[in-house]
N, C-alpha and C. Protein backbone atom coordinates (compact mmCIF):
# COMPACT_ATOMS: atom_id res chain seq x y z
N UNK A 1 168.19 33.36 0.87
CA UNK A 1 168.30 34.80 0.69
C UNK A 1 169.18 35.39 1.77
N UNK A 2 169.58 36.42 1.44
CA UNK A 2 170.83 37.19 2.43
C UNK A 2 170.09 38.60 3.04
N UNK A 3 170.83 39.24 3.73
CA UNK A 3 169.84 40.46 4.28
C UNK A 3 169.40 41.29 3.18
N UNK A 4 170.13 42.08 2.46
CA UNK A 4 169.65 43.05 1.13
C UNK A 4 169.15 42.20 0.72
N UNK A 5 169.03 41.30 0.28
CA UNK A 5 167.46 40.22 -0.63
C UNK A 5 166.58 40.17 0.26
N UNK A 6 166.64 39.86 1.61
CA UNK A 6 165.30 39.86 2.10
C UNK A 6 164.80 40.99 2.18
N UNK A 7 164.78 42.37 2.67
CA UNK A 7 165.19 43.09 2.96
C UNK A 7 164.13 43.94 2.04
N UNK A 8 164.99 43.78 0.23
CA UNK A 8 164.46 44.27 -0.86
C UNK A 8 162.47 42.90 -0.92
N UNK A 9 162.74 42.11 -1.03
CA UNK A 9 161.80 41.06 -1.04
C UNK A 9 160.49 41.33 0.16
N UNK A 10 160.85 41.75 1.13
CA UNK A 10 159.63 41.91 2.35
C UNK A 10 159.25 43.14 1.72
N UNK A 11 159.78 43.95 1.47
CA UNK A 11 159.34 45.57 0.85
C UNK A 11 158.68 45.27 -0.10
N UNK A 12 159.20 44.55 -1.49
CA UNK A 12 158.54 44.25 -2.52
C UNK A 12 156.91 43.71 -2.13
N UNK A 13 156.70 42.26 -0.99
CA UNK A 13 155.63 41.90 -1.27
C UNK A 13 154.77 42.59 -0.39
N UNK A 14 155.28 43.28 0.94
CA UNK A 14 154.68 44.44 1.71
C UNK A 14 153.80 45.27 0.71
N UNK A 15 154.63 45.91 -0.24
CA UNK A 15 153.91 46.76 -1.26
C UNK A 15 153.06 46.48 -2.09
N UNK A 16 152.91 44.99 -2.60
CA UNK A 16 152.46 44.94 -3.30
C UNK A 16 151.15 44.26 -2.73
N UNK A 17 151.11 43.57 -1.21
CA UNK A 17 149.75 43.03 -1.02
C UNK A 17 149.23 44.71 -0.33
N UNK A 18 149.57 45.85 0.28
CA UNK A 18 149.32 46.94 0.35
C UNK A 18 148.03 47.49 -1.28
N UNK A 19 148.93 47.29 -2.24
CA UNK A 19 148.82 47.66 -3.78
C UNK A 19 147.63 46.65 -3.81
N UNK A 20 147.79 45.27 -3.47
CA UNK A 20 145.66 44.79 -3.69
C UNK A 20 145.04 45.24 -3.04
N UNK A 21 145.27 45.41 -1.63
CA UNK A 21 144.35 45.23 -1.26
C UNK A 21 143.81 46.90 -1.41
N UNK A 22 144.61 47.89 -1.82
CA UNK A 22 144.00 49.29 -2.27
C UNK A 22 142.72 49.25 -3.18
N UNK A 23 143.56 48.70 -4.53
CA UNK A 23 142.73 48.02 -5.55
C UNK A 23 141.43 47.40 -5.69
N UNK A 24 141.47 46.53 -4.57
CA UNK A 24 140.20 45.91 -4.11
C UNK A 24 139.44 46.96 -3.74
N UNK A 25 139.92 47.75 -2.74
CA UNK A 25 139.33 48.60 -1.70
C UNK A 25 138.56 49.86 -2.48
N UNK A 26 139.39 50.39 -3.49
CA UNK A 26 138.69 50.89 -4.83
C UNK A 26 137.58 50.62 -5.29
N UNK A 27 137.55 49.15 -5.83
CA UNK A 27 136.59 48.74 -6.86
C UNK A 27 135.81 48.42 -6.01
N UNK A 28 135.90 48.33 -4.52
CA UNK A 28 134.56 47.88 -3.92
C UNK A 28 133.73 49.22 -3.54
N UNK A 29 134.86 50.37 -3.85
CA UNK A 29 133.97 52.02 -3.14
C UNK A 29 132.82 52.06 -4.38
N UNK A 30 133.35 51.83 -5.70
CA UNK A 30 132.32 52.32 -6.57
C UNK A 30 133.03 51.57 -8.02
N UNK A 31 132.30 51.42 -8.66
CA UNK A 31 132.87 51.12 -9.90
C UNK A 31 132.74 52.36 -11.24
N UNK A 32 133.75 52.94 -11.32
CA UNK A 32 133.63 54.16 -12.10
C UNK A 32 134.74 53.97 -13.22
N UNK A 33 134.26 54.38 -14.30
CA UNK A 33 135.08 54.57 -15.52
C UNK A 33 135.66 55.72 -15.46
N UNK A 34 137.05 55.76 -16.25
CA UNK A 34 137.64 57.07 -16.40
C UNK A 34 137.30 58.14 -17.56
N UNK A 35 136.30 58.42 -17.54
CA UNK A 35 135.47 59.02 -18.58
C UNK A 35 135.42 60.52 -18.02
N UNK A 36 136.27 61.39 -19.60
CA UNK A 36 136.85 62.54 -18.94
C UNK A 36 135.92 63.58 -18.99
N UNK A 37 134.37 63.51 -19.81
CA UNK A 37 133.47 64.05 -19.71
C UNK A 37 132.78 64.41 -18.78
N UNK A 38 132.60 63.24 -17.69
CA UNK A 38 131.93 63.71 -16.09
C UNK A 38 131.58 62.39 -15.98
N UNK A 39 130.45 62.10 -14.95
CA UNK A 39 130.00 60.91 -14.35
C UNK A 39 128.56 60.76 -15.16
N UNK A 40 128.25 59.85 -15.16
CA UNK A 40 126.84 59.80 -15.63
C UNK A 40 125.49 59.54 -13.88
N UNK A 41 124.61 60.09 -13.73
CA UNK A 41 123.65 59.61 -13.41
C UNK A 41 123.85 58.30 -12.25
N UNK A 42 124.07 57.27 -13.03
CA UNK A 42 123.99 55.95 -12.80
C UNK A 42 125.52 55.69 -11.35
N UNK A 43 126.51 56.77 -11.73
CA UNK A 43 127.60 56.62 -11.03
C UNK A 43 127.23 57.59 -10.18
N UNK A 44 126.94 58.24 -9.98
CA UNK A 44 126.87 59.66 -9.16
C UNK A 44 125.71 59.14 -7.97
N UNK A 45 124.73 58.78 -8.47
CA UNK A 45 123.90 57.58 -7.59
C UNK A 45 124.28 56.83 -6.78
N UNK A 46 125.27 56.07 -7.28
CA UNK A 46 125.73 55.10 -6.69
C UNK A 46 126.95 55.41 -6.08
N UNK A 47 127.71 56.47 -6.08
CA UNK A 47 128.31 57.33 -5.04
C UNK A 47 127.41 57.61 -4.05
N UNK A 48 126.64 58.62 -4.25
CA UNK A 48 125.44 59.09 -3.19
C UNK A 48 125.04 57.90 -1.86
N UNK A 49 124.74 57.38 -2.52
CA UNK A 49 124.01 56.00 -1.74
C UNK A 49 125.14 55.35 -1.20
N UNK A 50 126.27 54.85 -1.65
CA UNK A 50 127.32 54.33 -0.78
C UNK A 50 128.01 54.66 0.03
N UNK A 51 127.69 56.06 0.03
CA UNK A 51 128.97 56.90 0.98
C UNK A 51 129.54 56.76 2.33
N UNK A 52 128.74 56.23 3.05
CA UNK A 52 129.35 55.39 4.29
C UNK A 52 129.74 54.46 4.06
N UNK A 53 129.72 53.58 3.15
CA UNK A 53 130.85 52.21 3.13
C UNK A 53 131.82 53.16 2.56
N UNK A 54 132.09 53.79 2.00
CA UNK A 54 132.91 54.16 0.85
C UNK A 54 134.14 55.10 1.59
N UNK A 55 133.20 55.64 2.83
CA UNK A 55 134.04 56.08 4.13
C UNK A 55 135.15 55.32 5.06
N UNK A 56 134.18 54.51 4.90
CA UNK A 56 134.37 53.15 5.88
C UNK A 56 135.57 52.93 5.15
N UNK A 57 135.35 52.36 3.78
CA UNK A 57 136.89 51.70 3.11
C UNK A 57 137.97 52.93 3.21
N UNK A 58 137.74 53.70 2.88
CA UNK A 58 138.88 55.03 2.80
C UNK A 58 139.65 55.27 4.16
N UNK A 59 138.75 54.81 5.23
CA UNK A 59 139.63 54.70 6.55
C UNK A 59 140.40 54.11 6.65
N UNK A 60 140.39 52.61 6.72
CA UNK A 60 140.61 51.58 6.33
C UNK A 60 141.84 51.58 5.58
N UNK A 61 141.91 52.09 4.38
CA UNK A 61 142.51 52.18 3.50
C UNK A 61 143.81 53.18 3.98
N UNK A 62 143.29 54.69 5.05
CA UNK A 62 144.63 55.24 5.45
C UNK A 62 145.30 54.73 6.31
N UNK A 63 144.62 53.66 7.00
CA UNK A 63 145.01 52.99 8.20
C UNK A 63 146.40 52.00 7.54
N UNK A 64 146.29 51.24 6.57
CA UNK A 64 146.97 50.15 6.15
C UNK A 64 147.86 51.07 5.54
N UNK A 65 147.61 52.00 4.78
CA UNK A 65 148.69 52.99 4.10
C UNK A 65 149.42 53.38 4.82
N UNK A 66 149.23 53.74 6.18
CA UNK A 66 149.57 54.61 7.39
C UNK A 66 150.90 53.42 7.94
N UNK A 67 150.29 52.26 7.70
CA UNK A 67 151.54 51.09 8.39
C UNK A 67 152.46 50.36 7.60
N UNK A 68 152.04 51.18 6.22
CA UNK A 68 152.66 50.32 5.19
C UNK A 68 154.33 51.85 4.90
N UNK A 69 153.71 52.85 5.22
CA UNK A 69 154.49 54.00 4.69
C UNK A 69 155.32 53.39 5.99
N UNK A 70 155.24 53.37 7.10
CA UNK A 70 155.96 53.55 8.48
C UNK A 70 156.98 52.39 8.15
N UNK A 71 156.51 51.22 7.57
CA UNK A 71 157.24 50.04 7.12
C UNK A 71 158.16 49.94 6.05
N UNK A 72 157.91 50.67 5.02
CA UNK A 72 158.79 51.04 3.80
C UNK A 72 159.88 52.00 4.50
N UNK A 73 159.41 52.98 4.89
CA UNK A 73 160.27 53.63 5.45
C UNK A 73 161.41 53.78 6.31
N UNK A 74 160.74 52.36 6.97
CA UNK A 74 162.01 51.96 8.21
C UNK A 74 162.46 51.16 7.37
N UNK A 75 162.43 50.50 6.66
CA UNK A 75 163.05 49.39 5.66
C UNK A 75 164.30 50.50 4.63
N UNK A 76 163.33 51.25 3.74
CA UNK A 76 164.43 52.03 3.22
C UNK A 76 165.78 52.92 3.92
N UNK A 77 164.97 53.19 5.44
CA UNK A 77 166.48 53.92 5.79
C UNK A 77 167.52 52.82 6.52
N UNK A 78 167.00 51.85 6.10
CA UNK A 78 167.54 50.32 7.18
C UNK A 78 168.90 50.34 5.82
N UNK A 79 168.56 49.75 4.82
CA UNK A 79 169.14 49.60 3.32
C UNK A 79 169.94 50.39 3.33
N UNK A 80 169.89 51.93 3.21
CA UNK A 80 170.77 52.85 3.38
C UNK A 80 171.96 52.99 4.19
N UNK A 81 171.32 53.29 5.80
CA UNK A 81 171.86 53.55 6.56
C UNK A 81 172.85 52.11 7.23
N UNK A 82 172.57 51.07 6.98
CA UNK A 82 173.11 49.75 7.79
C UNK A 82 173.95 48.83 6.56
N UNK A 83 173.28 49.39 4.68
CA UNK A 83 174.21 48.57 4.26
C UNK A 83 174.97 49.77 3.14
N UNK A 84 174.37 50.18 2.28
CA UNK A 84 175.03 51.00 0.97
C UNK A 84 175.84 51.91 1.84
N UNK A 85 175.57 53.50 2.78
CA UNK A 85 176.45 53.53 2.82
C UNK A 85 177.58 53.11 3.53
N UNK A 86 177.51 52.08 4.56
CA UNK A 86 178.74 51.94 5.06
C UNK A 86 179.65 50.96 4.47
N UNK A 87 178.99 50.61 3.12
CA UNK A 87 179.80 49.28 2.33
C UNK A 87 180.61 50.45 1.65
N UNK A 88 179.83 51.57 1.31
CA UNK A 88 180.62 52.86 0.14
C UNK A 88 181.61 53.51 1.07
N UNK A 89 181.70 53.46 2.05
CA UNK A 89 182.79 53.89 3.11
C UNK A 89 184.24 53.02 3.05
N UNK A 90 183.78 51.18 3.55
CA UNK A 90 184.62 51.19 3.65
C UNK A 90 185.72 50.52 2.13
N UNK A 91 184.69 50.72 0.75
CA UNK A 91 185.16 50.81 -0.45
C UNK A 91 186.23 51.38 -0.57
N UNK A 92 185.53 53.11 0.33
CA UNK A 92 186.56 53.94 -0.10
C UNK A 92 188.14 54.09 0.72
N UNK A 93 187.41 53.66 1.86
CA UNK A 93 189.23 53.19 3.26
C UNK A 93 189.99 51.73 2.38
N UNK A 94 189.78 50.83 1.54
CA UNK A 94 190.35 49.83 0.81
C UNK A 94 190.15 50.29 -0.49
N UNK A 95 190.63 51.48 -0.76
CA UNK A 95 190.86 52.28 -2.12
C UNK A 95 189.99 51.35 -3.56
N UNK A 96 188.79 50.76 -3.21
CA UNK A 96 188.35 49.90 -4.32
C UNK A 96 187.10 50.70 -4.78
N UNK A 97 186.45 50.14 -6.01
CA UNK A 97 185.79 51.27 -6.48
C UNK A 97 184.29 50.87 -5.54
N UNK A 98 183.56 52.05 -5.97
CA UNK A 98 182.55 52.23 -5.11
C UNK A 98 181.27 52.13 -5.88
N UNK A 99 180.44 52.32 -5.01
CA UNK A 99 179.04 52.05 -5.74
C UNK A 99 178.34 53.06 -5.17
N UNK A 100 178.95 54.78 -5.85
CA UNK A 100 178.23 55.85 -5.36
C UNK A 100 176.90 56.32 -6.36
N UNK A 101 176.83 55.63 -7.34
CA UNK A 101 175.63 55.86 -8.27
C UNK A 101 174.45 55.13 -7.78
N UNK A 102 174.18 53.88 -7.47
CA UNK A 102 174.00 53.29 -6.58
C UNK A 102 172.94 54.01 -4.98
N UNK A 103 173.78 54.29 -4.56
CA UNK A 103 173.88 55.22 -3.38
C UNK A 103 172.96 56.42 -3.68
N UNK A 104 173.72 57.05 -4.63
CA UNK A 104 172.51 58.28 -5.24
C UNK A 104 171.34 58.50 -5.32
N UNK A 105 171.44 57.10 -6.82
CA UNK A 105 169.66 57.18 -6.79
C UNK A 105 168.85 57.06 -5.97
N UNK A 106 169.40 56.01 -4.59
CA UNK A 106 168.67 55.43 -3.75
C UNK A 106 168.41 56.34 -3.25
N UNK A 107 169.42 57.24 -2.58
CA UNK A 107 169.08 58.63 -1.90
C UNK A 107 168.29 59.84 -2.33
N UNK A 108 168.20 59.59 -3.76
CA UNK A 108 167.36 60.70 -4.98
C UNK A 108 165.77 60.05 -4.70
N UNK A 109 165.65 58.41 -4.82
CA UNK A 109 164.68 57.85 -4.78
C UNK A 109 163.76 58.18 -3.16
N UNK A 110 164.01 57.54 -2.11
CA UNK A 110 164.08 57.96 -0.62
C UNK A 110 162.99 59.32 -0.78
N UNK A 111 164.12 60.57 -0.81
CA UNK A 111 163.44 61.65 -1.02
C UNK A 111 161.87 61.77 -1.84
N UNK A 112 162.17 60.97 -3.12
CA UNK A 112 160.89 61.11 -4.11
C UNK A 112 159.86 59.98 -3.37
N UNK A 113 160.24 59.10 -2.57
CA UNK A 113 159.23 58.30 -1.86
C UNK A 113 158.01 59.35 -0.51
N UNK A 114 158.85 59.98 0.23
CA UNK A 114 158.75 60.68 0.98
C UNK A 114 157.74 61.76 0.51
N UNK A 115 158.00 62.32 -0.62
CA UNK A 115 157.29 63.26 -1.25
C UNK A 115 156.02 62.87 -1.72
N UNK A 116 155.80 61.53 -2.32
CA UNK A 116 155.10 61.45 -3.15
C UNK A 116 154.03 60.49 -1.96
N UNK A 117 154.39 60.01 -1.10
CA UNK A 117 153.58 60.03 -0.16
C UNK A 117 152.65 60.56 0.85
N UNK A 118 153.65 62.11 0.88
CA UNK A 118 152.92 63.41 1.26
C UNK A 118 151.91 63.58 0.76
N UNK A 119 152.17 63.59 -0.47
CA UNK A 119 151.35 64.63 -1.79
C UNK A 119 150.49 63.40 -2.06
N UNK A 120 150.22 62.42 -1.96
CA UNK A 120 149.24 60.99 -1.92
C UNK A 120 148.09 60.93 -0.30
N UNK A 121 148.86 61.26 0.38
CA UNK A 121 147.72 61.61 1.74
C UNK A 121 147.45 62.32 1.77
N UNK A 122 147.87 63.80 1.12
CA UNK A 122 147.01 65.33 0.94
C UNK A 122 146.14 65.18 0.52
N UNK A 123 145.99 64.40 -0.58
CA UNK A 123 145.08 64.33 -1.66
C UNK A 123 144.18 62.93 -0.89
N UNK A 124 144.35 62.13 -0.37
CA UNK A 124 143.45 61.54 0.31
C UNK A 124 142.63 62.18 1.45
N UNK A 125 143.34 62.98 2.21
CA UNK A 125 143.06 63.59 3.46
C UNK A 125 141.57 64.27 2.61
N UNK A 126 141.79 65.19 1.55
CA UNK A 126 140.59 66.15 0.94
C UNK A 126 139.59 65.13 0.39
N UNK A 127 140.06 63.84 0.03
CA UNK A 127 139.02 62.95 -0.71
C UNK A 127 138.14 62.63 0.75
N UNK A 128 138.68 62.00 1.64
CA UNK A 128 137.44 61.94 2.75
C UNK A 128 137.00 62.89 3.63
N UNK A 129 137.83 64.17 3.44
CA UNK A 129 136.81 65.24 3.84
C UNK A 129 135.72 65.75 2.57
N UNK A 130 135.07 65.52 1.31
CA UNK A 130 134.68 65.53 1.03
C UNK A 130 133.00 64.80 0.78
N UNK A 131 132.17 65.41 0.89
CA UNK A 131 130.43 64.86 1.58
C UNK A 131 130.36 64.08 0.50
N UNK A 132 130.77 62.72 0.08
CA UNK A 132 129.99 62.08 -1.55
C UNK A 132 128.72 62.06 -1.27
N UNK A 133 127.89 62.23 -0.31
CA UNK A 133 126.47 62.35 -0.37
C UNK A 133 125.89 63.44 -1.01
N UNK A 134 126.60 64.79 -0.76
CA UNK A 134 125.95 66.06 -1.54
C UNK A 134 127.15 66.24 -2.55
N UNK A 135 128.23 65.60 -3.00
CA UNK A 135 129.40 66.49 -3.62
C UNK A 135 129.90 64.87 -4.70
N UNK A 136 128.52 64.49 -4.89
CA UNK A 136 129.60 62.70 -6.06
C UNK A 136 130.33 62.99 -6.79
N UNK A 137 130.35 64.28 -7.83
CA UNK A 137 131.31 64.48 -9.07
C UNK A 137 132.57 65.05 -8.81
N UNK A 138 132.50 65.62 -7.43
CA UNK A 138 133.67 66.46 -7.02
C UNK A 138 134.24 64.94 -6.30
N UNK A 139 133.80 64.53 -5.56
CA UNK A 139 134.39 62.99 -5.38
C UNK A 139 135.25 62.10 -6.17
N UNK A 140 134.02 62.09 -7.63
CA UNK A 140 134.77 61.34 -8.10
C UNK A 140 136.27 61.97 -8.63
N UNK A 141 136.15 63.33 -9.33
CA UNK A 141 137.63 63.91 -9.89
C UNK A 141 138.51 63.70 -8.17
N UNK A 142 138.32 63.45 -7.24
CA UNK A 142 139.27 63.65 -6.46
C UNK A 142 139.74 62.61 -6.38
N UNK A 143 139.30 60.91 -6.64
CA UNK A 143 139.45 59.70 -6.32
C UNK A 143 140.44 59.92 -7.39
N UNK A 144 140.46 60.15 -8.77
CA UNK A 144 141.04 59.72 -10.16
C UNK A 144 142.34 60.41 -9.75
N UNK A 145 142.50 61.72 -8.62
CA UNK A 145 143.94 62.50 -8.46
C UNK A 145 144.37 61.36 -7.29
N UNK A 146 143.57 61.30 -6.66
CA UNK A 146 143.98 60.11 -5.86
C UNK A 146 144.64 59.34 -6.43
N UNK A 147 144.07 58.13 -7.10
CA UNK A 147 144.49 57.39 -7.76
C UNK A 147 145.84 57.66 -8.43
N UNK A 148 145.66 58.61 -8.98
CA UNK A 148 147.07 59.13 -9.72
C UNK A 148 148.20 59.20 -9.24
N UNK A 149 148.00 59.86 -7.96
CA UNK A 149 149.43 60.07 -6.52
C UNK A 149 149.57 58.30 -6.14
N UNK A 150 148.57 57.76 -5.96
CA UNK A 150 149.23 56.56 -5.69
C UNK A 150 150.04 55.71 -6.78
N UNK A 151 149.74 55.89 -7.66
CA UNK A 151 150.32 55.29 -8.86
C UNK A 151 151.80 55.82 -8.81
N UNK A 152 152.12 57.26 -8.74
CA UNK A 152 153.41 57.93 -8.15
C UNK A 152 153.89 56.85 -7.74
N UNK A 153 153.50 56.73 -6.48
CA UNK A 153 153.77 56.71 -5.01
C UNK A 153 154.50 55.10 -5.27
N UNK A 154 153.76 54.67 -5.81
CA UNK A 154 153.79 52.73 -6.25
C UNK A 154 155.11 52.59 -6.85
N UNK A 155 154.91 53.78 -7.94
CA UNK A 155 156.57 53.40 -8.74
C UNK A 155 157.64 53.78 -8.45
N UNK A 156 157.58 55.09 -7.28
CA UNK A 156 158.26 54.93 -6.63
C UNK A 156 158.90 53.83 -5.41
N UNK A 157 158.07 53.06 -4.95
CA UNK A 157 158.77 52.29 -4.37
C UNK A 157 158.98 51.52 -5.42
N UNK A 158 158.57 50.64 -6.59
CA UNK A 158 158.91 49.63 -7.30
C UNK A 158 160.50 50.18 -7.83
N UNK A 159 161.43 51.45 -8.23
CA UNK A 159 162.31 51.80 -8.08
C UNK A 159 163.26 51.79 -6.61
N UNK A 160 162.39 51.81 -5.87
CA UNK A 160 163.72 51.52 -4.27
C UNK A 160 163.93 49.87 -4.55
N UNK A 161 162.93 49.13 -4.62
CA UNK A 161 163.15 47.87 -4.33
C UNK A 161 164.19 47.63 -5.44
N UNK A 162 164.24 48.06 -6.68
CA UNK A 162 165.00 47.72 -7.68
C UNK A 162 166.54 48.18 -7.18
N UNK A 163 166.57 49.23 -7.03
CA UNK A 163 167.46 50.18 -6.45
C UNK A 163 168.75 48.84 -5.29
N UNK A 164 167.45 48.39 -4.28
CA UNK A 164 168.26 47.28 -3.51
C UNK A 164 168.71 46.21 -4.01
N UNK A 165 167.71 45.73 -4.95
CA UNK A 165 168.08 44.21 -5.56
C UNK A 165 169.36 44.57 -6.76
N UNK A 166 169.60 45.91 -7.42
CA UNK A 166 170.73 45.82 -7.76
C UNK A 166 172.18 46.65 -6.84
N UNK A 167 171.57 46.70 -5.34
CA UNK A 167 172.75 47.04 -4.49
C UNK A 167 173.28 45.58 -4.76
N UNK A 168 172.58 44.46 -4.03
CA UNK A 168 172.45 43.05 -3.80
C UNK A 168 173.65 42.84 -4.81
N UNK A 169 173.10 42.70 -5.78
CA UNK A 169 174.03 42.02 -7.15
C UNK A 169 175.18 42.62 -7.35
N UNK A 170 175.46 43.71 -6.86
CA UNK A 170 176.70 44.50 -6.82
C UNK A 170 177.23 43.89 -5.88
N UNK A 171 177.02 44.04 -4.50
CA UNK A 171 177.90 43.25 -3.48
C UNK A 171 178.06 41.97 -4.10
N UNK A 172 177.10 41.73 -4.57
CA UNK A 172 177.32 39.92 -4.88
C UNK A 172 178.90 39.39 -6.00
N UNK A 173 178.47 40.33 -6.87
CA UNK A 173 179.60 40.80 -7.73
C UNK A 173 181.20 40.92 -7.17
N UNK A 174 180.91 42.19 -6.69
CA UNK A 174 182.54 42.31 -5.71
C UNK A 174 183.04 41.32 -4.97
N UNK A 175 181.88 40.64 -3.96
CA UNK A 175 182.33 39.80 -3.29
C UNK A 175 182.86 38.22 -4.31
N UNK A 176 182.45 37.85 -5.17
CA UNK A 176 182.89 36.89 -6.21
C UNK A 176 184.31 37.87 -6.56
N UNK A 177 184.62 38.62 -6.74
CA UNK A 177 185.68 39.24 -7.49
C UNK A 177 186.85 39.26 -6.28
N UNK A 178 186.57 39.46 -5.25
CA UNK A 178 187.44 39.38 -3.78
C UNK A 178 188.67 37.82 -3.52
């Protein structure tokens, strides 16, 4: 592998053992169906009663999120800043065509990473300030928005990584064509 493959590849599996071990970290807070009626009894209980592990994991859980965002992040402006644009620079000083679409999305993407990570720890930040001991149903609708921002948040990076692996194949391209 070359730098943009590794590069795209450490991000990819960064994210994705991030993405189990969330998953895990989920199904071990509670096991709840997405049942748009409310919680039954049986779940709301078993919120109640868990709520300090369930704390416990959610820490846990911003902690690894917390090193995983810091890591994507330095990775994505690494990609940017060290290869797309200065390859689109000096494209454009050897009058050859460029790979500003490329460039774009990545830079369109970036932004929507940034955002959707915000708006994914807002919504976490209120999920563990919330008492699941006196408040399970309001818990649970907050886990499912939770859930939701991360799902964002996921495909947004699964678009950066794509984003690199077809910078990759582009250089790879030109450079065969050179």
């Amino acid at each position: 592998m070359t730098g943009g493959s590794t590069v795209g590849y450490i991000a990819k599996m960064l994210f994705r053992v991030v993405g189990c071990a969330t998953i895990s970290s989920l199904l071990l807070i509670v096991a709840i169906n997405s049942q748009v009626e409310g919680i039954s009894n049986e779940q709301s209980k078993a919120i109640s009663q868990n709520c300090v592990a369930i704390k416990q994991t959610l820490g846990q859980l911003q902690r690894v999120d917390s090193r995983a965002r810091i890591y994507l992040g330095t990775t994505y402006e690494a990609i940017a800043n060290r290869f797309i644009i200065p390859l689109n620079l000096r494209l454009i000083k050897n009058n050859r065509t460029i790979l500003s679409s490329i460039q774009s999305d990545f830079n369109t993407e970036q932004g929507n990473f940034r955002s959707a990570y915000t708006d994914y720890m807002r919504e976490m930040e209120v999920l563990v300030g919330i008492d699941c001991q006196v408040e399970p149903e309001a818990f649970y609708y907050q886990l499912i928005t939770v859930r939701d921002k991360r799902s964002i948040l996921h495909t947004t990076a699964e678009k950066l990584s794509d984003l690199a692996d077809e910078q990759y194949a582009a250089v790879k391209l030109l450079k065969d064509t050179l």
